[in-house]
PDB file of N, CA and C in Angstrom:
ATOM      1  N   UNK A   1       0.842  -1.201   0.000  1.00  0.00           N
ATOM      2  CA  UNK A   1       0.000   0.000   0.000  1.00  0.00           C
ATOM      3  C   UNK A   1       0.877   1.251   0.000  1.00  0.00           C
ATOM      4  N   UNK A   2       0.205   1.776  -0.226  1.00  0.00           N
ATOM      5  CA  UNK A   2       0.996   3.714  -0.862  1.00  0.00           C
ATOM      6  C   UNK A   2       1.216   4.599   0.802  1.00  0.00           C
ATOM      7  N   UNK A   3       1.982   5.360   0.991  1.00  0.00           N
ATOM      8  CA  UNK A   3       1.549   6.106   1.873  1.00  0.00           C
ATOM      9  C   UNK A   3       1.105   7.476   1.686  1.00  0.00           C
ATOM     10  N   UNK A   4       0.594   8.092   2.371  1.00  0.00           N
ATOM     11  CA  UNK A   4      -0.071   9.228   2.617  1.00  0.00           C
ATOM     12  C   UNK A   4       0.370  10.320   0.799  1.00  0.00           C
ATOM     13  N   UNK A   5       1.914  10.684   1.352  1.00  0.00           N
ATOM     14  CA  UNK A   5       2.465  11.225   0.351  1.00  0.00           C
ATOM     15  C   UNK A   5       2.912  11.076  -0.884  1.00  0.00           C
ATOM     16  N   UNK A   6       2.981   9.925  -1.211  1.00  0.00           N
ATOM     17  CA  UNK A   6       3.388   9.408  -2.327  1.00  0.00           C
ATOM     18  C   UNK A   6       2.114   9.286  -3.278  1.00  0.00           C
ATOM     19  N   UNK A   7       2.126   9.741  -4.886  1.00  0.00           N
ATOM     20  CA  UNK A   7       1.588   9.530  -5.812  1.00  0.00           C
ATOM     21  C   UNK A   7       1.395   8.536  -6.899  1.00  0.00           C
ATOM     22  N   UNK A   8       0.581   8.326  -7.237  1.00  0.00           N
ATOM     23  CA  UNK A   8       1.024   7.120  -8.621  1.00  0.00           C
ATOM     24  C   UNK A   8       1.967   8.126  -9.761  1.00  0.00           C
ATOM     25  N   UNK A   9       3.252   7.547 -10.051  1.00  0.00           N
ATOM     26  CA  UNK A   9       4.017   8.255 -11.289  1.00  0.00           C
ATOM     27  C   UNK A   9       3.296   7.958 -12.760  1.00  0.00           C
ATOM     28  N   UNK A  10       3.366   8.910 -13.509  1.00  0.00           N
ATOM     29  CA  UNK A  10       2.537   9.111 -14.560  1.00  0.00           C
ATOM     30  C   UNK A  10       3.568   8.467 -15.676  1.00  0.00           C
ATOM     31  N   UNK A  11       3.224   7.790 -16.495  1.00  0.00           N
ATOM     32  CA  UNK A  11       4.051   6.996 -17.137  1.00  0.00           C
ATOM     33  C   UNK A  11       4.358   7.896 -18.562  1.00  0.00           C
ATOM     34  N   UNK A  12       5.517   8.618 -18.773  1.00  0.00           N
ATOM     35  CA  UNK A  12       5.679   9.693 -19.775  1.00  0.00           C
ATOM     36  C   UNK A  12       5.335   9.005 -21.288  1.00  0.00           C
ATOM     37  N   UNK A  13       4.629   9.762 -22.035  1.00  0.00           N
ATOM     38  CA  UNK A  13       4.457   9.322 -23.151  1.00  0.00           C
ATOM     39  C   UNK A  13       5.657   9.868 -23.996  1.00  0.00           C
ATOM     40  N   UNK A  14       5.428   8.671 -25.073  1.00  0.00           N
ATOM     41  CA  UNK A  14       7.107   9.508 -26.166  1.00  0.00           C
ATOM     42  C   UNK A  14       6.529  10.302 -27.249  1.00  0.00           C
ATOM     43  N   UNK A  15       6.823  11.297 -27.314  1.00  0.00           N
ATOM     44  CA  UNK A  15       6.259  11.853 -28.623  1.00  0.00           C
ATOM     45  C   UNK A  15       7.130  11.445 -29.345  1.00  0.00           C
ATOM     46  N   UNK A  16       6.298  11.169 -30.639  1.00  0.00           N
ATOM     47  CA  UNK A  16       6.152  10.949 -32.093  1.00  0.00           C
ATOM     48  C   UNK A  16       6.873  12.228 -32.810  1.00  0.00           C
ATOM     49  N   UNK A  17       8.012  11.738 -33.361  1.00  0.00           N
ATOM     50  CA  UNK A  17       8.730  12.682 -34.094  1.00  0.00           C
ATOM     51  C   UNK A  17       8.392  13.011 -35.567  1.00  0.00           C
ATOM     52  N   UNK A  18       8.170  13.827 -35.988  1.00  0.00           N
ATOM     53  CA  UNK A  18       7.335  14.217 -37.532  1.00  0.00           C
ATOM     54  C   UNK A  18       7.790  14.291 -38.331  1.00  0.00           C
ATOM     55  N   UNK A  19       8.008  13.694 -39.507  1.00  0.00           N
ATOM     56  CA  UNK A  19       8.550  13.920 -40.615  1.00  0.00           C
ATOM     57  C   UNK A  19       8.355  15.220 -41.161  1.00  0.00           C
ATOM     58  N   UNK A  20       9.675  15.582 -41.853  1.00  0.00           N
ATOM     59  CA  UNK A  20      10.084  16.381 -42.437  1.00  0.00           C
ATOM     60  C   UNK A  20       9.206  16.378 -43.929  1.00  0.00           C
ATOM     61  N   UNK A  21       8.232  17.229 -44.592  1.00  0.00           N
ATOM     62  CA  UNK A  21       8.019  17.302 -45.653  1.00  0.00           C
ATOM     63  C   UNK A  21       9.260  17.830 -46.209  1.00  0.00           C
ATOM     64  N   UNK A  22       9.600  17.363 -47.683  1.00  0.00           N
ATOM     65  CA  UNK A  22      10.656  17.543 -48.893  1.00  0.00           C
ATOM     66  C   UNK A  22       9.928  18.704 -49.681  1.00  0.00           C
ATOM     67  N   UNK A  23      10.642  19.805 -49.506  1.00  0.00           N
ATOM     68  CA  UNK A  23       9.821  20.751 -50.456  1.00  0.00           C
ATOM     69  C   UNK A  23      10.153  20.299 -52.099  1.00  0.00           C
ATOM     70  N   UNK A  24       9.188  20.975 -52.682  1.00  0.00           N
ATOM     71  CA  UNK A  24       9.485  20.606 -53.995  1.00  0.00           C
ATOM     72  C   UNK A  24      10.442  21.854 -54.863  1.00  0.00           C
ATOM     73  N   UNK A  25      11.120  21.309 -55.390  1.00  0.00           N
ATOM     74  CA  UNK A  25      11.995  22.598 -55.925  1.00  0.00           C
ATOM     75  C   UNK A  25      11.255  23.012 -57.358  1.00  0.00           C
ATOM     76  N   UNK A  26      10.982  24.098 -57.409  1.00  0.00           N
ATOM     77  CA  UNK A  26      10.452  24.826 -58.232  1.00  0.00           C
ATOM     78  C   UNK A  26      10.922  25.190 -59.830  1.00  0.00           C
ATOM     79  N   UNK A  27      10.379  24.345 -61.016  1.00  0.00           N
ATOM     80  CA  UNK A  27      11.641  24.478 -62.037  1.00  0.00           C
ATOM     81  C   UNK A  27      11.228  26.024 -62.189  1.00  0.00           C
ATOM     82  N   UNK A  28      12.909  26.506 -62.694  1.00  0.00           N
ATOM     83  CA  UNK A  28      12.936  27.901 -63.215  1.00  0.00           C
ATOM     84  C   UNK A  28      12.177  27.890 -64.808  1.00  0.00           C
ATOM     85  N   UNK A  29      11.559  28.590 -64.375  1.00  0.00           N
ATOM     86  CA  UNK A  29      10.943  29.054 -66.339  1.00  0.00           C
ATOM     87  C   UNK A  29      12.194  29.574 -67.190  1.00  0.00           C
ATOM     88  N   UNK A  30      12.433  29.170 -68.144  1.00  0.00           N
ATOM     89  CA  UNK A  30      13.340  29.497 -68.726  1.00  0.00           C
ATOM     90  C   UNK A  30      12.838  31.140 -69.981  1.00  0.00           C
ATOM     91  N   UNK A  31      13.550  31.593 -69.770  1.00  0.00           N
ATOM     92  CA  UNK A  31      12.791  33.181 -70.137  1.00  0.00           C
ATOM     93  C   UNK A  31      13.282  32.783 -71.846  1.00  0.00           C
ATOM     94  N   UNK A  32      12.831  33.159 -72.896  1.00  0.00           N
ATOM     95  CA  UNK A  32      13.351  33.324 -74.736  1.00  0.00           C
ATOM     96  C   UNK A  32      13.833  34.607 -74.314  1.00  0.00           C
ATOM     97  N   UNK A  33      14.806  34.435 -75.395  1.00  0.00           N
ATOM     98  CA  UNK A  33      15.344  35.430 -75.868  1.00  0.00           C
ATOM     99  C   UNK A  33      15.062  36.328 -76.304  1.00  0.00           C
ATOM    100  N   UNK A  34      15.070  37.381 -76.407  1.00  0.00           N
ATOM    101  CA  UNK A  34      14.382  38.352 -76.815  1.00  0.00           C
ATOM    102  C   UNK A  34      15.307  38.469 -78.106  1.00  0.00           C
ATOM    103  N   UNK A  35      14.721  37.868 -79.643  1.00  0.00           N
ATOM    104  CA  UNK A  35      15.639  37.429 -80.770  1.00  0.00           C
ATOM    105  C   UNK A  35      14.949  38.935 -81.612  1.00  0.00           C
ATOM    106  N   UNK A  36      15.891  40.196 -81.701  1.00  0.00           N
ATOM    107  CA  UNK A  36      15.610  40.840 -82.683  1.00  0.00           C
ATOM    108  C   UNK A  36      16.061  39.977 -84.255  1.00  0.00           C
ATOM    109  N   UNK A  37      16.392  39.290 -84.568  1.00  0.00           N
ATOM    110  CA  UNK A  37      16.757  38.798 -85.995  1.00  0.00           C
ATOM    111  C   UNK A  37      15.963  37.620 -86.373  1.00  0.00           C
ATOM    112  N   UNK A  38      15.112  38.480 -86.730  1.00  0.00           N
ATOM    113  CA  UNK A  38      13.698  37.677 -87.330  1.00  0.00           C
ATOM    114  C   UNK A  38      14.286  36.942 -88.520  1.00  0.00           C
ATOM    115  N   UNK A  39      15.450  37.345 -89.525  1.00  0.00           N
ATOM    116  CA  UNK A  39      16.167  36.126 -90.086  1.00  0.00           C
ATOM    117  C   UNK A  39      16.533  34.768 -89.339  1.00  0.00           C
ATOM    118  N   UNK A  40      17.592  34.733 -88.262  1.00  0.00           N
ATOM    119  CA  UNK A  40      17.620  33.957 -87.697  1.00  0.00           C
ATOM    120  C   UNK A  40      16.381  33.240 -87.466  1.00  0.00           C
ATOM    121  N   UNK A  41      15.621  33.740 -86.934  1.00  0.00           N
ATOM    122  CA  UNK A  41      14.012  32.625 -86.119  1.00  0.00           C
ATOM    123  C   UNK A  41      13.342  32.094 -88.030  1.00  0.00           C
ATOM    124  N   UNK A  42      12.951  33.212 -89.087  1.00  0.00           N
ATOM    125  CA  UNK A  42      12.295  32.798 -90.283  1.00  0.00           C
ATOM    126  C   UNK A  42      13.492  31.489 -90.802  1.00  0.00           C
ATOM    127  N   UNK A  43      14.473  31.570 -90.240  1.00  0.00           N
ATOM    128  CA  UNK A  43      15.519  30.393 -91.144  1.00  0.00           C
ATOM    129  C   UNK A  43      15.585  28.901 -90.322  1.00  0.00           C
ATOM    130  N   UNK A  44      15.131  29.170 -89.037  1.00  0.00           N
ATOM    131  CA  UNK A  44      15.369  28.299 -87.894  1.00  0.00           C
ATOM    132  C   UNK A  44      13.917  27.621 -88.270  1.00  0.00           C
ATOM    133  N   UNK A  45      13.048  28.292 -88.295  1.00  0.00           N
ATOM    134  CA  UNK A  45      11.574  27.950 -88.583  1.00  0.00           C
ATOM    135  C   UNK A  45      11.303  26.815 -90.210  1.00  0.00           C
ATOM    136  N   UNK A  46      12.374  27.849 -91.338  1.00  0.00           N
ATOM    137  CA  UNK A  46      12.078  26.655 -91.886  1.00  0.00           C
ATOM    138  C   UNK A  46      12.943  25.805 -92.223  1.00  0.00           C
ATOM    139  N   UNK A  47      13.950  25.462 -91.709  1.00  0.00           N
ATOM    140  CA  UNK A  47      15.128  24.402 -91.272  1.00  0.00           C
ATOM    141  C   UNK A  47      14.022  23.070 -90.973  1.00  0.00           C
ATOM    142  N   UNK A  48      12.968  23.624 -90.093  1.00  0.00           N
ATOM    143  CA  UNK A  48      12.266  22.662 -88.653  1.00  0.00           C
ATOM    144  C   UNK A  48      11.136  22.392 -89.978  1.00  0.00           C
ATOM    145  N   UNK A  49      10.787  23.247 -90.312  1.00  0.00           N
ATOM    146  CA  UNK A  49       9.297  22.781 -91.529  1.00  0.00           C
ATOM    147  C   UNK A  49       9.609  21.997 -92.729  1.00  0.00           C
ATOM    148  N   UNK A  50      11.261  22.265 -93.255  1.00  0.00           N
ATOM    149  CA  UNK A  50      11.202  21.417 -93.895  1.00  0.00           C
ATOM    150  C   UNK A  50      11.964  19.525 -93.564  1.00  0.00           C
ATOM    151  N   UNK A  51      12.226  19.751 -92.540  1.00  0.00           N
ATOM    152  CA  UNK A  51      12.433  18.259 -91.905  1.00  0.00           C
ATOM    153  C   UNK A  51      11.581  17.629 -91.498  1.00  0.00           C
ATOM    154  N   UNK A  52      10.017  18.646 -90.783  1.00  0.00           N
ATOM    155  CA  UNK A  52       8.796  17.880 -91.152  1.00  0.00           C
ATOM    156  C   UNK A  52       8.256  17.274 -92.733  1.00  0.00           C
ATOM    157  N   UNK A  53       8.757  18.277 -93.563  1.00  0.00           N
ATOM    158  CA  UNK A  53       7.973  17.737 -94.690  1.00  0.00           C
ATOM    159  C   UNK A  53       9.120  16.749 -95.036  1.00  0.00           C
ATOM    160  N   UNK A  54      10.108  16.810 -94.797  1.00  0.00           N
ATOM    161  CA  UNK A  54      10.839  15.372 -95.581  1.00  0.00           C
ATOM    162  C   UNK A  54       9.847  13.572 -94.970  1.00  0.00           C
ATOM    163  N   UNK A  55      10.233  13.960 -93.592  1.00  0.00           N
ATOM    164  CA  UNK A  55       9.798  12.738 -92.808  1.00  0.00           C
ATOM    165  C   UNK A  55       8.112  12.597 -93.033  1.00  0.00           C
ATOM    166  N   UNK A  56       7.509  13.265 -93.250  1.00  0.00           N
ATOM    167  CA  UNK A  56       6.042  13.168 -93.895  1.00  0.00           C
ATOM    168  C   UNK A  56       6.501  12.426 -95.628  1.00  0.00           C
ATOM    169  N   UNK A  57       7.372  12.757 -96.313  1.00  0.00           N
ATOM    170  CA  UNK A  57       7.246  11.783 -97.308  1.00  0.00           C
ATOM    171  C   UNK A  57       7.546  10.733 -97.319  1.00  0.00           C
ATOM    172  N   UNK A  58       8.664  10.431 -96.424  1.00  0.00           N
ATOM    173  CA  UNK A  58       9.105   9.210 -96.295  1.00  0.00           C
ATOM    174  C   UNK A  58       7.874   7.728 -95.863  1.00  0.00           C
ATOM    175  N   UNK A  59       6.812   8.825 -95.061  1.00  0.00           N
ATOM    176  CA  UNK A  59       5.802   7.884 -94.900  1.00  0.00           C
ATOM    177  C   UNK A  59       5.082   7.494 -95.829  1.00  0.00           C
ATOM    178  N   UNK A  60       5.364   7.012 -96.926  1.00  0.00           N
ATOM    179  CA  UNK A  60       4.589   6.906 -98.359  1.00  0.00           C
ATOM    180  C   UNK A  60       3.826   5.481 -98.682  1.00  0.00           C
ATOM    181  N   UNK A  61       2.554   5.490 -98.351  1.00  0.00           N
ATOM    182  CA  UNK A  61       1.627   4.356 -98.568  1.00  0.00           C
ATOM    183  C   UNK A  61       2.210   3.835 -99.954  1.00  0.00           C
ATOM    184  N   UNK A  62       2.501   2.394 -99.727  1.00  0.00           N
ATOM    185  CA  UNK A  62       3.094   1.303-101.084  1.00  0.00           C
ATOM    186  C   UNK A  62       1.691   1.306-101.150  1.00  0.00           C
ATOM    187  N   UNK A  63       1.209   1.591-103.098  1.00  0.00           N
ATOM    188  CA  UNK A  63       0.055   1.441-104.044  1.00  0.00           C
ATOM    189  C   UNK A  63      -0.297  -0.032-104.212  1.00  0.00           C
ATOM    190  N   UNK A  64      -1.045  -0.581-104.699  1.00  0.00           N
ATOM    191  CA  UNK A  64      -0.918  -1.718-104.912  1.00  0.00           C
ATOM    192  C   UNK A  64      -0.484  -2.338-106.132  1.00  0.00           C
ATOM    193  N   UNK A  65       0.004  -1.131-107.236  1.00  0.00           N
ATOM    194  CA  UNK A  65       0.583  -2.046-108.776  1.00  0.00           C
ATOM    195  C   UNK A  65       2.196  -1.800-107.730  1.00  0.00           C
ATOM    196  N   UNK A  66       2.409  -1.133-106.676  1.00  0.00           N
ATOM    197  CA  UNK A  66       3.932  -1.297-106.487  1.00  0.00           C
ATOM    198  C   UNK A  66       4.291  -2.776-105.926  1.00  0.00           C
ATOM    199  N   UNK A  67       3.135  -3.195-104.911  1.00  0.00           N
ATOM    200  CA  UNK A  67       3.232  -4.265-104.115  1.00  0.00           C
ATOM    201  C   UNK A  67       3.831  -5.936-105.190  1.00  0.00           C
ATOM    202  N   UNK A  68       3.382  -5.847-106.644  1.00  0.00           N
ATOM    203  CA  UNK A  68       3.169  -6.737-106.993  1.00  0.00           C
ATOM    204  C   UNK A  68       4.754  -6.823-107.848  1.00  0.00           C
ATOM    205  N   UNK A  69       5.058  -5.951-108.349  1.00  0.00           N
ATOM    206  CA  UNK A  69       6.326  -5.753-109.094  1.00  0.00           C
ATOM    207  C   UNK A  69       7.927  -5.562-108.647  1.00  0.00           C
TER     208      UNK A  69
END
């Protein structure tokens, strides 16, 4: 039995340590150039249009008098 003065000791709880959220790093926007030489961009532009149109021909449906010959 307990005496007079003595208390029941309170049994310490452990706190729970919290994870750290990982911030997310923010991509930088990459700013254009501010291209005064509208040659440059009209030549760059069709550099790019005509390598689309090559690879658009290359996709060329075989006819069917080709299939046979």
């Amino acid at each position: 039995m307990m005496k007079k003065n003595e208390t029941k000791k309170k049994k310490k709880k452990k706190k729970k340590k919290k994870k750290k959220k990982k911030k997310k790093k923010k991509k930088k926007k990459k700013t254009k150039k501010n291209n005064n030489n509208d040659d440059n961009n009209s030549k760059n532009n069709s550099n790019r249009n005509n390598k689309i149109k090559k690879k658009k021909k290359k996709k060329k449906k075989i006819g069917k008098s080709d299939r046979f010959f």
